[in-house]
Structures are given as structure tokens and as C-alpha cells.
N, C-alpha and C. Protein backbone atom coordinates (compact mmCIF):
# COMPACT_ATOMS: atom_id res chain seq x y z
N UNK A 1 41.70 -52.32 38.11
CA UNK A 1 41.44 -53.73 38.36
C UNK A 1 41.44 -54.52 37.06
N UNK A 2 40.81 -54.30 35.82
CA UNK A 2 41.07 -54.28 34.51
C UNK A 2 42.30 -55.00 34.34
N UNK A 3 42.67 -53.68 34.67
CA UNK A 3 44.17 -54.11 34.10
C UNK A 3 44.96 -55.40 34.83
N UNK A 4 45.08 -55.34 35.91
CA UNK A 4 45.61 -56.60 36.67
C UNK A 4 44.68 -58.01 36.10
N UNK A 5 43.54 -57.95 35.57
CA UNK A 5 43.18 -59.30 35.43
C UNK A 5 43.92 -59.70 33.58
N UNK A 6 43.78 -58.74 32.98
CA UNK A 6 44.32 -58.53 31.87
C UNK A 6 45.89 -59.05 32.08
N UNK A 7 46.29 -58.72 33.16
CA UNK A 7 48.00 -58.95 33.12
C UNK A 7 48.05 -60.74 33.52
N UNK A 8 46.95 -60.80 34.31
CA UNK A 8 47.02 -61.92 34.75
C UNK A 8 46.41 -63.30 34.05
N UNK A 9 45.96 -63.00 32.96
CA UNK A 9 45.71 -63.82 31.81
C UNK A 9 46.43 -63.75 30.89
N UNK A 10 47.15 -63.02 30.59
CA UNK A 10 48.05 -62.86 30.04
C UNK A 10 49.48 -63.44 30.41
N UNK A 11 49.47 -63.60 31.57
CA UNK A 11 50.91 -64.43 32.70
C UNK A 11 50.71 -66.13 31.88
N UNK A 12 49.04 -66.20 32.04
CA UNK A 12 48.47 -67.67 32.22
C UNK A 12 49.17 -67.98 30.80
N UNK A 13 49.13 -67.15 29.75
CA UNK A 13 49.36 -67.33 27.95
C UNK A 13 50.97 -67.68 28.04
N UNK A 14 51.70 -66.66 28.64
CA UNK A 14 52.64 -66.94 29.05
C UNK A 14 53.05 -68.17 29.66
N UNK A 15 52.81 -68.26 30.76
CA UNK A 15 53.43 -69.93 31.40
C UNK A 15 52.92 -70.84 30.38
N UNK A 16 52.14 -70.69 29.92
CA UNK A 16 51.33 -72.08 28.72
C UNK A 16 52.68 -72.32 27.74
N UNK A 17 52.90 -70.79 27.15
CA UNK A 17 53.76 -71.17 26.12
C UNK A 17 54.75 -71.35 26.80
N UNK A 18 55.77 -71.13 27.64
CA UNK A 18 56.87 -71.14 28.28
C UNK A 18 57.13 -72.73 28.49
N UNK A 19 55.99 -73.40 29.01
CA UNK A 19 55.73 -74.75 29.16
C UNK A 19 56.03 -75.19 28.31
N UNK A 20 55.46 -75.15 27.56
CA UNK A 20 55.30 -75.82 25.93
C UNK A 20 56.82 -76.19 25.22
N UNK A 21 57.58 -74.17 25.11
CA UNK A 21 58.62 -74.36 24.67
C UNK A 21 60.02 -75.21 25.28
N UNK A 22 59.73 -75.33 26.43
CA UNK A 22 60.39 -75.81 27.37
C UNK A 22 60.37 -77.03 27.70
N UNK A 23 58.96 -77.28 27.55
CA UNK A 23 58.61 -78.84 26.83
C UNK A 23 60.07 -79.48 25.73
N UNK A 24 60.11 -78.89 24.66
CA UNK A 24 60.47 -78.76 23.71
C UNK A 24 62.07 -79.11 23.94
N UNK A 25 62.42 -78.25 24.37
CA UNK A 25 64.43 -78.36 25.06
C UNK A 25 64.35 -79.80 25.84
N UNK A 26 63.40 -79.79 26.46
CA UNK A 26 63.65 -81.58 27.20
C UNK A 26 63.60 -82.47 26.64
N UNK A 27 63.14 -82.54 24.88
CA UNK A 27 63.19 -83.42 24.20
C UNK A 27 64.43 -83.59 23.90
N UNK A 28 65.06 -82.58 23.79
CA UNK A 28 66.33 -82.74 22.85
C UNK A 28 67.52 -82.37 24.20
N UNK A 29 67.28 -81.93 25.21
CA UNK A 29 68.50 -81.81 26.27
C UNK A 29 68.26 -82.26 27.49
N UNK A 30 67.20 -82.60 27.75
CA UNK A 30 66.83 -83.50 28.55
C UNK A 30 66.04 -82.08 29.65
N UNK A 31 65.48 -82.51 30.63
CA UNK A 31 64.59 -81.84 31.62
C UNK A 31 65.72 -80.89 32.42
N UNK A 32 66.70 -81.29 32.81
CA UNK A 32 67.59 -80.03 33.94
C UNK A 32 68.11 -80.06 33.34
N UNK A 33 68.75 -80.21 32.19
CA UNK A 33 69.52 -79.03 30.94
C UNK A 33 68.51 -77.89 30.41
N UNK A 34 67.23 -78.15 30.17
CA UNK A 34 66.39 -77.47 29.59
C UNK A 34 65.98 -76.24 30.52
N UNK A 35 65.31 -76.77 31.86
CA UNK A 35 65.53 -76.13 32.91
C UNK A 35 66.41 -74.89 33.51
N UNK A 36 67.54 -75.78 33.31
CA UNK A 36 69.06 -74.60 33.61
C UNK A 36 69.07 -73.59 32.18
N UNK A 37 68.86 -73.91 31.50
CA UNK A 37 68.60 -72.72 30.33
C UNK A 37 67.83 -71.45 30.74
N UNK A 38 66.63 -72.27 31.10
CA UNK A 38 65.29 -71.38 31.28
C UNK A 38 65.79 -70.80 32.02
N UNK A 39 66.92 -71.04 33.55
CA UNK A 39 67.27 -69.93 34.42
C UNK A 39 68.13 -68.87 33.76
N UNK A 40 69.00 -69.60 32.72
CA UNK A 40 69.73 -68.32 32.68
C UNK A 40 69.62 -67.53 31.70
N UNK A 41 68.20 -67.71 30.92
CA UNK A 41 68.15 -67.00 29.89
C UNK A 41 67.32 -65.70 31.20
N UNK A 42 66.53 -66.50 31.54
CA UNK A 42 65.74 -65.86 33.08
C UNK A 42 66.67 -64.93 33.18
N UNK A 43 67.89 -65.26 34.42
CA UNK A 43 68.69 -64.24 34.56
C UNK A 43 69.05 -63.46 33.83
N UNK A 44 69.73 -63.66 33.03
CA UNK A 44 70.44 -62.47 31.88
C UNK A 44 69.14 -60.96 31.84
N UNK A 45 67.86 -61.96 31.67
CA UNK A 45 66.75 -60.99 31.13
C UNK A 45 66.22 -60.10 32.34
N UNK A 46 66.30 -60.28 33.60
CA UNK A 46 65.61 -59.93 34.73
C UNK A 46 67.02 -59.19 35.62
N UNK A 47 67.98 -59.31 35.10
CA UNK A 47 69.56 -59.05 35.08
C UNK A 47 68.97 -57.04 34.05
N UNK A 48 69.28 -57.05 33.25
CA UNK A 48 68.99 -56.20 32.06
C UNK A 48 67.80 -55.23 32.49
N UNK A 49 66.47 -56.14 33.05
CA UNK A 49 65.31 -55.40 33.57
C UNK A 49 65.99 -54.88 34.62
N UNK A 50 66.22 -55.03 35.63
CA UNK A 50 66.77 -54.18 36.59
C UNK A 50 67.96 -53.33 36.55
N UNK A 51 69.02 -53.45 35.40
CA UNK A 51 69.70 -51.88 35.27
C UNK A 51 68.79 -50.92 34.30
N UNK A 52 68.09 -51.56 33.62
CA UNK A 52 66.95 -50.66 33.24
C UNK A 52 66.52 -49.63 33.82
N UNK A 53 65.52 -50.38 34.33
CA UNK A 53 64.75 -49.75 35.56
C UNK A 53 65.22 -49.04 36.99
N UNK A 54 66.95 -49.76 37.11
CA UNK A 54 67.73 -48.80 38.38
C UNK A 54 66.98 -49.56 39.48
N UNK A 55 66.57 -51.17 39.45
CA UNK A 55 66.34 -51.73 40.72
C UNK A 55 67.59 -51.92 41.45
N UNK A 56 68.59 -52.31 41.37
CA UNK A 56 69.93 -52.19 42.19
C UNK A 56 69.88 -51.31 43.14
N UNK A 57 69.27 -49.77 43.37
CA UNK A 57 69.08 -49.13 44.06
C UNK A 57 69.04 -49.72 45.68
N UNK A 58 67.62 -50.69 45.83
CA UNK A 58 67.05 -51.20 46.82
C UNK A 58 67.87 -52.06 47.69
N UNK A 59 69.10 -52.58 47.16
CA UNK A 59 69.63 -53.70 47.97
C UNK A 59 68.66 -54.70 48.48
N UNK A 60 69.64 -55.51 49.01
CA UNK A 60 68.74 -56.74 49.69
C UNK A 60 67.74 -56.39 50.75
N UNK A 61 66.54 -56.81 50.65
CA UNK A 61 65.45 -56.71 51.82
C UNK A 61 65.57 -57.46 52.88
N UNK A 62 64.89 -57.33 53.96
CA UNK A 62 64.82 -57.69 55.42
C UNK A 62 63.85 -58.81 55.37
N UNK A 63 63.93 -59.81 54.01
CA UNK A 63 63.04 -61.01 54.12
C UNK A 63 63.42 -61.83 54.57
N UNK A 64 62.83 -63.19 55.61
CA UNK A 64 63.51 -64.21 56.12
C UNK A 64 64.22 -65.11 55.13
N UNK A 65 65.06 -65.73 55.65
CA UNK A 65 65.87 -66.72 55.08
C UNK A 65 65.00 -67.88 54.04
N UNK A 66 64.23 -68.09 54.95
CA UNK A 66 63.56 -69.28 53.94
C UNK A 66 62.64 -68.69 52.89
N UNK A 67 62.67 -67.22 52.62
CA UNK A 67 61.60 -66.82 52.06
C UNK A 67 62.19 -66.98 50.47
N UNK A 68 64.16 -67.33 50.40
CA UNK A 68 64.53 -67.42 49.08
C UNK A 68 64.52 -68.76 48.52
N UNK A 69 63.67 -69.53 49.26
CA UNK A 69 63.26 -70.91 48.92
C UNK A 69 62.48 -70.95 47.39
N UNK A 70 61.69 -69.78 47.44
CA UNK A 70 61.08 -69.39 46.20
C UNK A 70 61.67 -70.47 44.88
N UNK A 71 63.17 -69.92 44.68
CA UNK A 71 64.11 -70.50 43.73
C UNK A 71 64.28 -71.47 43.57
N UNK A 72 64.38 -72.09 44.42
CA UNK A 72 64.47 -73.36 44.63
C UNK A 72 62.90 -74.04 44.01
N UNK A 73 61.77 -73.87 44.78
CA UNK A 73 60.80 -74.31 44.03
C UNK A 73 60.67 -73.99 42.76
N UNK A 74 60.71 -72.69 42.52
CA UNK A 74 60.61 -72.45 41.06
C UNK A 74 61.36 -73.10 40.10
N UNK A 75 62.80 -73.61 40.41
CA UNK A 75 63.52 -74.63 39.64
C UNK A 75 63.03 -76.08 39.48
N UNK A 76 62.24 -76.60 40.35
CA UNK A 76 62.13 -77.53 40.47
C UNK A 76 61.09 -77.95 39.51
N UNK A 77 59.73 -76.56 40.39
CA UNK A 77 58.94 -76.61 39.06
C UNK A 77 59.02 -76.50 37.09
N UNK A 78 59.85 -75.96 37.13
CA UNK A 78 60.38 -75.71 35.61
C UNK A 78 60.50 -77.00 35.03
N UNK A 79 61.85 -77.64 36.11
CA UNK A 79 62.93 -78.81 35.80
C UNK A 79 61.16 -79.97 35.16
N UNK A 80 60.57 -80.48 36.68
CA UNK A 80 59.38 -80.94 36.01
C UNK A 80 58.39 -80.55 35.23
N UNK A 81 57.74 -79.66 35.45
CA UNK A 81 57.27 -79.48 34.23
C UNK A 81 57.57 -80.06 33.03
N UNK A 82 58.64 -79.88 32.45
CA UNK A 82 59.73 -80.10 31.02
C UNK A 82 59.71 -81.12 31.47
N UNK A 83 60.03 -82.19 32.25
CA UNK A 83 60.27 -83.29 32.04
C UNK A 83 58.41 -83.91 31.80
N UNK A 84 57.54 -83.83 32.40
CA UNK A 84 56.35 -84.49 32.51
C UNK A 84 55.71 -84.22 31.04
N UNK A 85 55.78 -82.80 30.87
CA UNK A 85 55.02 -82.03 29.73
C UNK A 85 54.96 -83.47 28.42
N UNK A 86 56.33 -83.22 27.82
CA UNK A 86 56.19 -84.32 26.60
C UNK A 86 55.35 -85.94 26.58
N UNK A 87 55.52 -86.22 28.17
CA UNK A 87 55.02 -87.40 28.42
C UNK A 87 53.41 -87.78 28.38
N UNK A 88 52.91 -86.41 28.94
CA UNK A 88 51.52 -85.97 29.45
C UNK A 88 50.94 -85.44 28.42
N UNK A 89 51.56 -84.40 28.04
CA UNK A 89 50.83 -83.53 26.88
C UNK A 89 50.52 -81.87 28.05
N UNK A 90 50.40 -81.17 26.78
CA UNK A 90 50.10 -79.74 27.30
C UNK A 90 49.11 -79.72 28.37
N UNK A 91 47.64 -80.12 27.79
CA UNK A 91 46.28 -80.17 28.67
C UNK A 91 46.39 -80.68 29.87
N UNK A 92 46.72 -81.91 29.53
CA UNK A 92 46.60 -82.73 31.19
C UNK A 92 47.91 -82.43 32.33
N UNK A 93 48.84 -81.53 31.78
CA UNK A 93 49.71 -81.44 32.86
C UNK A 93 49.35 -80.35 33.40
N UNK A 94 48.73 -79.01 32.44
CA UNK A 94 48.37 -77.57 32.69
C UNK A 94 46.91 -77.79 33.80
N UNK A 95 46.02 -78.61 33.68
CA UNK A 95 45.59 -79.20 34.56
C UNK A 95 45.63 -79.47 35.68
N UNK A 96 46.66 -80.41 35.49
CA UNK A 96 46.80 -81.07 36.97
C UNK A 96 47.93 -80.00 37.64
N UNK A 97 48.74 -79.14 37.43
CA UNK A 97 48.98 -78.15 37.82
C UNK A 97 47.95 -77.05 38.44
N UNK A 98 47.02 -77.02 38.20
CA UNK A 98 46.31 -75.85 38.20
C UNK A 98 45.90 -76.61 39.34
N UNK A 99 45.44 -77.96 38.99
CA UNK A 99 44.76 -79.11 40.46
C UNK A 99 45.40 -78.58 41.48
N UNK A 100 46.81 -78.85 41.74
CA UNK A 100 47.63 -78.79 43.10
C UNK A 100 47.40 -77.13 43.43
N UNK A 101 47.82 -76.48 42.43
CA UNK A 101 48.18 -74.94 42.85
C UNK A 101 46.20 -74.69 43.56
N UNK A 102 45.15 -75.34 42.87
CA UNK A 102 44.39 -74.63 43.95
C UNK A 102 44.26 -75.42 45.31
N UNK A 103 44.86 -76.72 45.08
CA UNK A 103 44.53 -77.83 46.54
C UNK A 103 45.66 -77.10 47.79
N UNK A 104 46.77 -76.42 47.14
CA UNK A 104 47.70 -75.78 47.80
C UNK A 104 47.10 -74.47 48.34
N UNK A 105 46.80 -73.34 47.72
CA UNK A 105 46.09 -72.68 48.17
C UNK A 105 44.53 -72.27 49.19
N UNK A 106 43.75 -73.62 49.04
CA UNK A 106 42.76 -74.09 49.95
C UNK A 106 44.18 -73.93 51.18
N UNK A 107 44.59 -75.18 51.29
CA UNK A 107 45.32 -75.27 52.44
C UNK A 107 46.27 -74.06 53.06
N UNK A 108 47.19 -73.20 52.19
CA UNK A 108 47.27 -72.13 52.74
C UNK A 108 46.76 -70.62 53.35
N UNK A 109 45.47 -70.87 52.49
CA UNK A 109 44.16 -70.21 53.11
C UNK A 109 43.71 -70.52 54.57
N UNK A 110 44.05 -71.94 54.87
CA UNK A 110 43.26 -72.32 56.44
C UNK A 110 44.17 -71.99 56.91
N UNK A 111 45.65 -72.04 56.88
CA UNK A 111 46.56 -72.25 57.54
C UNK A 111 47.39 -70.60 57.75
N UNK A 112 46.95 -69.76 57.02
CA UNK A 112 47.28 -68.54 56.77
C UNK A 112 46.28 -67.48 57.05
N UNK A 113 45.17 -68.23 56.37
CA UNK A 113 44.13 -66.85 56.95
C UNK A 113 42.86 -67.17 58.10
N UNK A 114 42.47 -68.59 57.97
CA UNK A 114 42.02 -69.76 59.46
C UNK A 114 40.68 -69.22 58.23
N UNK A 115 40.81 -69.47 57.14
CA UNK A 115 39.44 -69.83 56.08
C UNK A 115 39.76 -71.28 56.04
N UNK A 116 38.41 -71.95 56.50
CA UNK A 116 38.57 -73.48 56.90
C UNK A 116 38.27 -73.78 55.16
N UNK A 117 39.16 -75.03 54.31
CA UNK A 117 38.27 -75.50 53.32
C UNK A 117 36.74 -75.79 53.38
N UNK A 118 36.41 -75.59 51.79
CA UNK A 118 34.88 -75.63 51.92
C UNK A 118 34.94 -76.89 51.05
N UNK A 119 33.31 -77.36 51.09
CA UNK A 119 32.85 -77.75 50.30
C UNK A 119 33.00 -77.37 48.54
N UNK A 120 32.50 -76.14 48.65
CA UNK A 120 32.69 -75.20 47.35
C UNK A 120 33.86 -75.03 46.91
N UNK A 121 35.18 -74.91 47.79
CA UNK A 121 36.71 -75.18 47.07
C UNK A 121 37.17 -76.63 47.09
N UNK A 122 36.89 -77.52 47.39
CA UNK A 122 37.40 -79.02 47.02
C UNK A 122 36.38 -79.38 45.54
N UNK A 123 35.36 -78.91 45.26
CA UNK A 123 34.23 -78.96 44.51
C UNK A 123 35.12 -78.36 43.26
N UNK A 124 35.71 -76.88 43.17
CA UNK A 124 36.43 -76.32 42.07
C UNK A 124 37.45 -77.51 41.99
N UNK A 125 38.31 -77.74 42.47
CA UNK A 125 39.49 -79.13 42.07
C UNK A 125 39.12 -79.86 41.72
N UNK A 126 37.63 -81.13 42.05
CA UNK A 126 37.07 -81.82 41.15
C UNK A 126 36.96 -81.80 39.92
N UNK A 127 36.23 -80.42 39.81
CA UNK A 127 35.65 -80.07 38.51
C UNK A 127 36.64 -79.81 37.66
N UNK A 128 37.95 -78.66 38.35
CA UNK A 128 39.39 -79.23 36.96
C UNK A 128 39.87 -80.97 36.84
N UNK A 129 39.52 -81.77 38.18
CA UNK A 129 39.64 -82.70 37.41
C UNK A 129 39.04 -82.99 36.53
N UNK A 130 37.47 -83.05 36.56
CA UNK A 130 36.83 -83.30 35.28
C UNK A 130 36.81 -83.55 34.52
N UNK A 131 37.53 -82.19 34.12
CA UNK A 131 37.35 -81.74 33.32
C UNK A 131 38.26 -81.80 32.30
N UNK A 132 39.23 -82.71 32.53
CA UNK A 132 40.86 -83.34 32.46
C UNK A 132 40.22 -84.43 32.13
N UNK A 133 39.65 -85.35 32.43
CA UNK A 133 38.98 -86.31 32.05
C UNK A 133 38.22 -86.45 31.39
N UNK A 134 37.41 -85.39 31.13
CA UNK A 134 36.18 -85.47 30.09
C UNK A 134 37.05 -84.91 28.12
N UNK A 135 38.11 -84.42 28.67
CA UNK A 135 38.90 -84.13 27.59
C UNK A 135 39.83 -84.83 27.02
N UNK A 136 40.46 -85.92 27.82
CA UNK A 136 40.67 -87.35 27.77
C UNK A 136 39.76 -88.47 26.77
N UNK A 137 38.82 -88.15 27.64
CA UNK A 137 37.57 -89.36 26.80
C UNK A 137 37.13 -88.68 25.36
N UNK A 138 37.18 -87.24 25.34
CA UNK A 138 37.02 -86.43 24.14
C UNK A 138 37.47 -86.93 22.64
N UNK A 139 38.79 -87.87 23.36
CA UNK A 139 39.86 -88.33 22.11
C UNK A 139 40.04 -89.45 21.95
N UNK A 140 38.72 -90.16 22.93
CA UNK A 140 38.62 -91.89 22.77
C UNK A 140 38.04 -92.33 21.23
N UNK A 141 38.06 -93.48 20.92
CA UNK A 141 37.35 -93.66 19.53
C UNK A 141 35.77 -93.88 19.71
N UNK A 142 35.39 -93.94 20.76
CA UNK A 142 34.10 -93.79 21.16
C UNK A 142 33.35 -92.57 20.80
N UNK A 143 33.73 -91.63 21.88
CA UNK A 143 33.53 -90.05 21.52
C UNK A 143 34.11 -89.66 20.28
N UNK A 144 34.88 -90.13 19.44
CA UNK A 144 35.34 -89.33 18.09
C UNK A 144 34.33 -89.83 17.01
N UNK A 145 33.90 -91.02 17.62
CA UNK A 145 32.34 -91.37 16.72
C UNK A 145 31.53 -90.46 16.53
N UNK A 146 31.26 -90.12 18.31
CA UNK A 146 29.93 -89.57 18.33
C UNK A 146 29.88 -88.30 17.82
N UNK A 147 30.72 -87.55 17.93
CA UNK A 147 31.30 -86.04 17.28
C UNK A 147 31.60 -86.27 16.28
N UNK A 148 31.72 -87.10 14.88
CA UNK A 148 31.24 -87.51 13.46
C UNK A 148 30.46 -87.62 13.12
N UNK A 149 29.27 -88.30 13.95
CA UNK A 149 27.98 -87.80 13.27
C UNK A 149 27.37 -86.85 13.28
């Protein structure tokens, strides 16, 4: 179990920087040039992992059609990301990402497992808002006073 939380903070370090750098290409190639990179450097690399590893073996699975929608979101997400990132900044987009992905998950929880939202999970989304806000005001000239003296 260790280990999976380890991998999974480690994902989080990952998408941060991935963001970031990707951030970076949209300055200079714009958001779906930067994007389309990220896929095909993606591919090439996940291309390579699987003659590696001898995944080719498996062929295509018996998953529904819409289940390769995946791609599609995942492009989309990338494409924005990179485009918002430079505008927003690292914090407040990694944020408000994290906002939706748990407001999304509440809802696929009711709708998937009939766990009705709580109190206690609309309460966690607040509080990343917050907490987005309180890090905001962090860098007002108000608060940069008060953290000088």
C-alpha cells in the first residue's frame, strides 16, 4: 500500500512538472501545438514501453466504444491546461483542477456507487478553494506587509 501512495505522489510531482513544462511550449507554440507535442512525444514513449515490456501480446480488449473517449479528454485536458497555465499561474490552475477533479468525482461516486454527496465532500472543494484564495491574498501588498514585520 506504501508503495502505491508513493507512486501516487509521485504521478502528482509529475503532472505538476509536465504542466509547467508544457506551460512553457504554449508560450512559444501556442496551446495545440504544444499539446500535439506532448502526444507524440507520449506516443513514441508508451510506443517503446510496450515493445519493451511485449504488451502487443494482448491485442485490443473487449472495452466499449466510448470507453476510448479517454483520449480525447486527455487531449483536451493537456491542450488547456497549456493554454490557461501561463495566464493563471501554476498554483491557481493546479487548484482549480484539483477543484473540478474532486467536484467530478463526488458526482461520479453518487452516480456510480449511489454514495449520495456529503456535506464533508463539498466542504473538501471549499477548502481547496480556500485555499487558492488565501494564497492569492498571500501576494497582496497588504499581506506582504504583514509578513515583513
Amino acid at each position: 500500500m506504501a508503495l502505491y501512495i508513493i507512486l501516487a505522489l509521485l504521478n502528482g510531482v509529475v503532472v505538476g512538472t509536465t504542466r509547467a513544462i508544457n506551460g512553457q511550449l504554449s508560450t512559444v507554440l501556442g496551446p495545440f501545438k504544444a499539446s500535439f507535442w506532448n502526444h507524440i512525444v507520449g506516443f513514441v514513449f508508451l510506443t517503446l514501453m510496450l515493445f519493451v515490456l511485449g504488451g502487443w501480446k494482448s491485442g485490443a480488449s473487449g472495452a466499449p466504444l466510448y470507453a476510448y473517449l479517454g483520449g480525447f479528454f486527455g487531449a483536451f485536458y493537456v491542450a488547456m491546461y497549456s493554454y490557461v497555465l501561463p495566464r493563471l499561474g501554476g498554483m491557481k490552475v493546479a487548484l482549480l483542477v484539483i477543484s473540478g477533479q474532486m467536484i467530478s468525482a463526488v458526482l461520479m461516486d453518487y452516480h456510480n456507487q449511489d454514495v449520495p454527496p456529503t456535506a464533508a465532500r463539498f466542504l473538501g472543494v471549499v477548502m481547496v478553494l480556500f485555499g487558492m484564495q488565501m494564497t492569492r491574498r498571500a501576494r497582496s501588498p497588504e499581506m506582504k506587509a504583514i509578513h515583513d514585520d
